[in-house]
Protein backbone atom coordinates (compact mmCIF):
# COMPACT_ATOMS: atom_id res chain seq x y z
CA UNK A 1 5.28 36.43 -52.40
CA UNK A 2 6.56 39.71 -51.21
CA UNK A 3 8.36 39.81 -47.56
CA UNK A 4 6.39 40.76 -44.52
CA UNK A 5 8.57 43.09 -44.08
CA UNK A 6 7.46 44.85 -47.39
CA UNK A 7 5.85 48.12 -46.89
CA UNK A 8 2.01 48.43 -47.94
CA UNK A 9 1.70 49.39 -51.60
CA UNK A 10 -0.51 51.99 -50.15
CA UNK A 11 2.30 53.58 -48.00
CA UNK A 12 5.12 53.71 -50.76
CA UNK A 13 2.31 55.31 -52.91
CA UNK A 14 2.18 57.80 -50.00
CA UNK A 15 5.66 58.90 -49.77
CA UNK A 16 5.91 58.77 -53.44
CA UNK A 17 3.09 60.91 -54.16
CA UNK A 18 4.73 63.55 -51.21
CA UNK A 19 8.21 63.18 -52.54
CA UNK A 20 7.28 64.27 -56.43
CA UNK A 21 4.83 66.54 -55.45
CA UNK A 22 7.46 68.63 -52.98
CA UNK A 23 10.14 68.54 -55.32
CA UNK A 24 7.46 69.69 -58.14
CA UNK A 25 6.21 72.95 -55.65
CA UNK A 26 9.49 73.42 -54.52
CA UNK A 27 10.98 74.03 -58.29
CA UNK A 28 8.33 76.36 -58.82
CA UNK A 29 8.62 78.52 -55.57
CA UNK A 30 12.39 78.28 -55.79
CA UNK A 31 12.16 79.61 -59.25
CA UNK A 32 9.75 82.18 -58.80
CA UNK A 33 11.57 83.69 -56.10
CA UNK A 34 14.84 83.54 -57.81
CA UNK A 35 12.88 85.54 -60.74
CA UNK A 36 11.11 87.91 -58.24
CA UNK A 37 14.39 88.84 -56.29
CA UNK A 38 16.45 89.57 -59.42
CA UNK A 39 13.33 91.60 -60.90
CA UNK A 40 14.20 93.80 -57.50
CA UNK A 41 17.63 93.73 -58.10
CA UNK A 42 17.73 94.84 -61.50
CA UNK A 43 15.05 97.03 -61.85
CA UNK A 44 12.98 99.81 -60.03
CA UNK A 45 10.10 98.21 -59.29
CA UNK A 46 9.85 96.43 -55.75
CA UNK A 47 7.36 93.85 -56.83
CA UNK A 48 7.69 91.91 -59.62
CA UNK A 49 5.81 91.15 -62.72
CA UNK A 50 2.54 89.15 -62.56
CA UNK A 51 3.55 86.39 -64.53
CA UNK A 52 6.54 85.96 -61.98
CA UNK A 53 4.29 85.83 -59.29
CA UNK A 54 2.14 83.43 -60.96
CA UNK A 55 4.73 80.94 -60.65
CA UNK A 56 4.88 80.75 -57.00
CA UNK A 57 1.16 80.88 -56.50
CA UNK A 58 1.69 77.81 -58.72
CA UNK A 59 3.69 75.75 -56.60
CA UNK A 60 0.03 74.59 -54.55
CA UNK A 61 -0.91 72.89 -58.08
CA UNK A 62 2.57 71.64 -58.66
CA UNK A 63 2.25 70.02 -55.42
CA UNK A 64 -1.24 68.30 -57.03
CA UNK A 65 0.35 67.39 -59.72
CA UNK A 66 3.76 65.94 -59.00
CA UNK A 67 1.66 63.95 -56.40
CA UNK A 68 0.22 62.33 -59.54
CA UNK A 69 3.44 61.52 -61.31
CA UNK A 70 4.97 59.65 -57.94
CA UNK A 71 1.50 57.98 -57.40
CA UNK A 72 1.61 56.86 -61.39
CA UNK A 73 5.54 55.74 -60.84
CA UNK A 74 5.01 53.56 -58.27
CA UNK A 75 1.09 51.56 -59.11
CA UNK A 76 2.51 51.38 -62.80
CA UNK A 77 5.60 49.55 -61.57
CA UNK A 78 8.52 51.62 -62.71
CA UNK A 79 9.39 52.93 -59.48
CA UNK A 80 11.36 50.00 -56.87
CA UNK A 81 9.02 48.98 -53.94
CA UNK A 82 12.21 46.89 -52.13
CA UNK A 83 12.01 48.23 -48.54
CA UNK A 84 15.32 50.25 -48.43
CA UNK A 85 13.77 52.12 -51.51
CA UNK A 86 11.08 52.98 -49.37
CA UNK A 87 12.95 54.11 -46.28
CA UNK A 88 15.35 56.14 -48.83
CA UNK A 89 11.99 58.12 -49.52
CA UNK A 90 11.05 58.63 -46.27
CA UNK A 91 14.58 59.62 -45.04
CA UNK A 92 14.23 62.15 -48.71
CA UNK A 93 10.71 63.99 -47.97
CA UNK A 94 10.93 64.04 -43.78
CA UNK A 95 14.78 65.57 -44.60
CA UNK A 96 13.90 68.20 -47.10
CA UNK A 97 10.51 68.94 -45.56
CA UNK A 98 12.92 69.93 -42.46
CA UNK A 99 15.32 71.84 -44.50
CA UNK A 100 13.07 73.67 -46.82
CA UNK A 101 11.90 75.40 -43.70
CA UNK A 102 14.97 75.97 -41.81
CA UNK A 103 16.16 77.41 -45.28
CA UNK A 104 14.61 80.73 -44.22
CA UNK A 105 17.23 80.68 -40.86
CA UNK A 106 20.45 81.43 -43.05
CA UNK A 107 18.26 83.96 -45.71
CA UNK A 108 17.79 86.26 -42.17
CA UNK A 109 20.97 85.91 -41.13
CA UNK A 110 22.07 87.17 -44.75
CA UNK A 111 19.76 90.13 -44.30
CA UNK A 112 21.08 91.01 -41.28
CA UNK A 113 24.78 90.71 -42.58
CA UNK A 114 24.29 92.77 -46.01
CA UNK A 115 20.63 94.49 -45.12
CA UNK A 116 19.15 95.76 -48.18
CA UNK A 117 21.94 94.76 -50.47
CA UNK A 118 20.86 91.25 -49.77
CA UNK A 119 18.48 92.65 -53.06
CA UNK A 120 21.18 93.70 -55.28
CA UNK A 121 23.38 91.98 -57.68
CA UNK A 122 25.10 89.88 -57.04
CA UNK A 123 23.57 88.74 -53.65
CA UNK A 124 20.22 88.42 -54.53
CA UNK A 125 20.98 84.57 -55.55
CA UNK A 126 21.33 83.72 -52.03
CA UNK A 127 18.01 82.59 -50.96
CA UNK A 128 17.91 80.73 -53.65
CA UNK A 129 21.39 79.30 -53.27
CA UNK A 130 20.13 78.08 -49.50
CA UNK A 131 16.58 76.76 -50.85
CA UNK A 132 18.58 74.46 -53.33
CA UNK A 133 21.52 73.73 -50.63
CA UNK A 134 18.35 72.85 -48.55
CA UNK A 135 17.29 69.95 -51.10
CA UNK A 136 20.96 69.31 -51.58
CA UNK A 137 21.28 68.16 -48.00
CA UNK A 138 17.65 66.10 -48.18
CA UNK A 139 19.54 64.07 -51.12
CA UNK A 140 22.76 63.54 -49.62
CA UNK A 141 21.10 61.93 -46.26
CA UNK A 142 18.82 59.83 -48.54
CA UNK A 143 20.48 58.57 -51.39
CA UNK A 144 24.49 59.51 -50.83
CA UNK A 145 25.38 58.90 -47.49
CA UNK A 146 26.29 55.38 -46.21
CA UNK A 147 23.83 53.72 -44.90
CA UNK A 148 25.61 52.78 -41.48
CA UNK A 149 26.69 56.15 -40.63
CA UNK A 150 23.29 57.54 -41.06
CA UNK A 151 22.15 54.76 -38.72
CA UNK A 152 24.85 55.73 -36.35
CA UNK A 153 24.16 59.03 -36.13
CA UNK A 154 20.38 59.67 -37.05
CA UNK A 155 19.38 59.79 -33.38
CA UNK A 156 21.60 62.89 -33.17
CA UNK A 157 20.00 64.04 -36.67
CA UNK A 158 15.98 64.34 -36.18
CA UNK A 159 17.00 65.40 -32.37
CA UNK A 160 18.95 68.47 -33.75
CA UNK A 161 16.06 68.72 -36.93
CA UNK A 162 13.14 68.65 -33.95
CA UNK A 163 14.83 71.17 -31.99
CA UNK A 164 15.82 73.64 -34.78
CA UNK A 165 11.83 73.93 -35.91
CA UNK A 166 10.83 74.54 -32.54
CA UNK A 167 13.20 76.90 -32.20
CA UNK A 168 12.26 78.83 -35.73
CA UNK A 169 8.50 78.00 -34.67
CA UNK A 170 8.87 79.66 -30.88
CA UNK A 171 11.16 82.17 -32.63
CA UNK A 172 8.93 83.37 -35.05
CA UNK A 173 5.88 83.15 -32.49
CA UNK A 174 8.28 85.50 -29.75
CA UNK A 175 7.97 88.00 -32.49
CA UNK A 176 4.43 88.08 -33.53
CA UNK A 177 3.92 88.61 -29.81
CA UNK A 178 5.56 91.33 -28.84
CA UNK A 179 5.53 93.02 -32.34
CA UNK A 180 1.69 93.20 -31.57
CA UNK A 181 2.38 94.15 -27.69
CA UNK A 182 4.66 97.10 -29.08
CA UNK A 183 1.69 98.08 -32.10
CA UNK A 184 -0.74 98.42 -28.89
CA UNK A 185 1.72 100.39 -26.59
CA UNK A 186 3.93 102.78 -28.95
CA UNK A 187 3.40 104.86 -31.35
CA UNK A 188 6.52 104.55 -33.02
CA UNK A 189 9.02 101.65 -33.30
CA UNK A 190 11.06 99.52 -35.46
CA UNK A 191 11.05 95.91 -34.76
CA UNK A 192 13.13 93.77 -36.46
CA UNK A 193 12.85 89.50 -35.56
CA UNK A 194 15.53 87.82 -37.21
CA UNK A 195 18.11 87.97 -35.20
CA UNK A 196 16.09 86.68 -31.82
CA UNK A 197 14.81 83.59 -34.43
CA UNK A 198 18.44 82.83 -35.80
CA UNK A 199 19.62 82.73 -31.95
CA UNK A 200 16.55 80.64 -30.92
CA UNK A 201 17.08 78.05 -34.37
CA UNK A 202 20.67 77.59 -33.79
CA UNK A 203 19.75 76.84 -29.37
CA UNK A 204 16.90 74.51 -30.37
CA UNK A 205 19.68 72.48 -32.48
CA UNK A 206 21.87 72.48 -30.20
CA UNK A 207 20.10 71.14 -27.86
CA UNK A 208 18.17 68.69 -29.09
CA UNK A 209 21.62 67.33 -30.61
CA UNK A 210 22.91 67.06 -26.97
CA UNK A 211 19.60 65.77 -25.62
CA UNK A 212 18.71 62.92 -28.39
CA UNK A 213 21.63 60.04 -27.79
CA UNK A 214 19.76 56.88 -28.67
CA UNK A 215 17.64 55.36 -31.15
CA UNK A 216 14.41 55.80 -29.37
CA UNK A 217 14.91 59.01 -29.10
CA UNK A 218 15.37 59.66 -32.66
CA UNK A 219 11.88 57.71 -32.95
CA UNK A 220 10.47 60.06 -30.69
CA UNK A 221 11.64 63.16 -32.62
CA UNK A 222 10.62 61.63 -35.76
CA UNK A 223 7.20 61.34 -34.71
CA UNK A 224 6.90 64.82 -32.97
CA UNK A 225 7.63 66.17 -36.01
CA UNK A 226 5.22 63.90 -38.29
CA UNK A 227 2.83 65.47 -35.85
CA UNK A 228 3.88 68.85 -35.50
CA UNK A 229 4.38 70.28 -38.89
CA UNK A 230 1.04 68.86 -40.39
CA UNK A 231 -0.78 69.66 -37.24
CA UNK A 232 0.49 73.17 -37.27
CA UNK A 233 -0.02 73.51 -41.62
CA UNK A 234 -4.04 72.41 -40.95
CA UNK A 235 -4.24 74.54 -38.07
CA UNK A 236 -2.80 77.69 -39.31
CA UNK A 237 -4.90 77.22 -42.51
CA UNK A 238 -8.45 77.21 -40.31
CA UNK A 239 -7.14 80.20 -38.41
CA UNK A 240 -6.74 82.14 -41.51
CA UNK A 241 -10.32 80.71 -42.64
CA UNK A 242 -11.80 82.09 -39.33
CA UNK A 243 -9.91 85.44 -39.11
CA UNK A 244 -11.11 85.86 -42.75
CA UNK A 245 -14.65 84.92 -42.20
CA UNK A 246 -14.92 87.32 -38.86
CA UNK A 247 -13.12 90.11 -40.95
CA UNK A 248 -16.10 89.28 -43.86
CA UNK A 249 -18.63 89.87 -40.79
CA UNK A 250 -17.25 93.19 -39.24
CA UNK A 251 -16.18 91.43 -36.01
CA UNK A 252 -12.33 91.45 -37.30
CA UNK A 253 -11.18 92.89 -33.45
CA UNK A 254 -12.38 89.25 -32.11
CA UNK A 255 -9.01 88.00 -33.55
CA UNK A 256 -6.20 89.67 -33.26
CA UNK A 257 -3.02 89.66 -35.55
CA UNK A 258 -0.68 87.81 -33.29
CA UNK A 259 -3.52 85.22 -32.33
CA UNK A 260 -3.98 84.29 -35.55
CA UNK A 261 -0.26 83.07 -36.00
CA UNK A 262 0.03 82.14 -32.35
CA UNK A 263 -2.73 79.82 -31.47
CA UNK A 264 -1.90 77.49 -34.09
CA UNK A 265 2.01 77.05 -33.11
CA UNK A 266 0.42 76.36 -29.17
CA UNK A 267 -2.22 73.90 -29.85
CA UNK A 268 -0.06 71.99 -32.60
CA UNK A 269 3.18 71.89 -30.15
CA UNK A 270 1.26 70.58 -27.39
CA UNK A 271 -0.74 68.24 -29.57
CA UNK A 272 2.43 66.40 -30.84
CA UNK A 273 4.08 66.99 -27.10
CA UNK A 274 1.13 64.73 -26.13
CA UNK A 275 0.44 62.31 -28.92
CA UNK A 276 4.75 61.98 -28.99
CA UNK A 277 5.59 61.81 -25.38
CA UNK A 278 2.67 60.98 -23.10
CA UNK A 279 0.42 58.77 -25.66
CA UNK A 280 3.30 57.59 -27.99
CA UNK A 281 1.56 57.74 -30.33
CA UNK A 282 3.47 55.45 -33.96
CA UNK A 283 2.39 57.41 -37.02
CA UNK A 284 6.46 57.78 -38.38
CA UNK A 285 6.88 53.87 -37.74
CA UNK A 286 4.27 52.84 -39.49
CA UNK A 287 4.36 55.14 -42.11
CA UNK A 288 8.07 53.70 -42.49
CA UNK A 289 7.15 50.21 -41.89
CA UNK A 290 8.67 49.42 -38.73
């Protein structure tokens, strides 16, 4: 009889089914942008060929379809279902979900250190360098590192991980905003956001490293960001849906630019600001098992 302490076999199909299918889009995006930056590099053309492109409108489908393979692995038994196994997944796809988007942070501060010979040989390898150091780190905290120093010190790591994507979220929102104010009041300027979201990343870790010292805490920031980041993928994707559909209709001025990217980082950071700190709310635990 398997211990009560066993996670469902529906939850480690879950995590399973996430953990294939990100590594599976993440191949394909890392590789087509490896291909598309040293298409730019090496020749004259600033976009690259179709098929290269193709691959990274692939990665949605290789999302589908490594899904598949980790749901197959675990129902057909060849994949452990021991609890650690399972928390060594969850530790894998909530760590390089985090990383894989803070991987853009170190890409802008590259372009602002070598500007547009960021696209030239030899340099052009280093977003992809920082994409795979990104899934580097997501292994080492799941699978390499000892187990009692990651429990030690995992408070400190989803504080520093929470604050770091609200940073890069409020970062990247600061500019939308006043990139639109400056469309709307100047007619010429030259605008330039990475360095204000680099700055804003780098505060956010810092302080919610120096904020998050126990092991509620690092609850708490695990399930803000369970919250946040799908909350804020769903939301974004409707907001497209209805700028597209009021652009279809002629009514396109009913939604501006910025309001399209901006509503959906305010409603999803006070949704999981609510559902994490005034409803506590337990999605992360009992996706986990706790």
């Amino acid at each position: 009889m398997p211990s009560s302490d066993t996670p469902s076999t529906r939850k480690q199909v879950l995590v399973a089914a996430l953990q294939w299918g990100l590594v599976q889009a993440f191949v394909l995006d890392t590789l087509g942008g490896l291909l598309g930056n040293y298409y730019r590099a090496t020749t004259a053309a600033f976009f690259p060929p179709d098929w290269v492109t193709s691959i990274q409108f692939a990665a949605p489908l290789g999302l589908v379809v490594g899904a598949l393979g980790g749901y197959r692995w675990i129902t057909t038994g060849r994949g452990s279902t021991s609890p650690s196994a399972h928390r060594r997944r969850v530790v894998f796809v909530g760590s390089f979900v985090v990383c894989w988007a803070l991987a853009i942070v170190p890409t802008m501060a590259f372009q602002l250190l070598l500007g547009e010979r960021l696209f030239t040989v030899p340099f052009f390898v280093l977003p992809t360098l920082t994409a795979v150091a990104a899934f580097g780190v997501a292994h080492l905290l799941a699978y390499r590192v000892d187990r009692e120093w990651y429990r030690r010190h995992r408070g400190r790591l989803l504080g520093s991980a929470r604050g770091a994507i609200v940073g890069l979220i409020l970062g990247m929102a600061g500019f939308a905003v006043y990139g639109s104010y400056l469309a709307a009041t100047r007619t010429n300027f030259s605008l330039d956001g990475g360095p204000a979201t680099v700055v804003a990343t780098c505060l956010g870790a810092v302080a919610g490293y120096a904020l998050t010292d126990s092991e509620r805490g690092g609850d708490r920031a695990a399930e803000f960001l369970v919250v946040l980041l799908p909350s804020l993928l769903v939301l974004s994707l409707l907001m497209g849906l209805v700028s597209a559909a009021f652009t279809v209709l002629g009514v396109s001025d009913l939604v501006s630019s910025s309001a399209t990217f901006v509503l959906p980082v305010v409603f999803s950071l006070g949704l999981a600001s609510y559902l994490t700190y005034r409803a506590e709310t337990r999605v992360y635990g009992r996706l986990v098992g706790q």
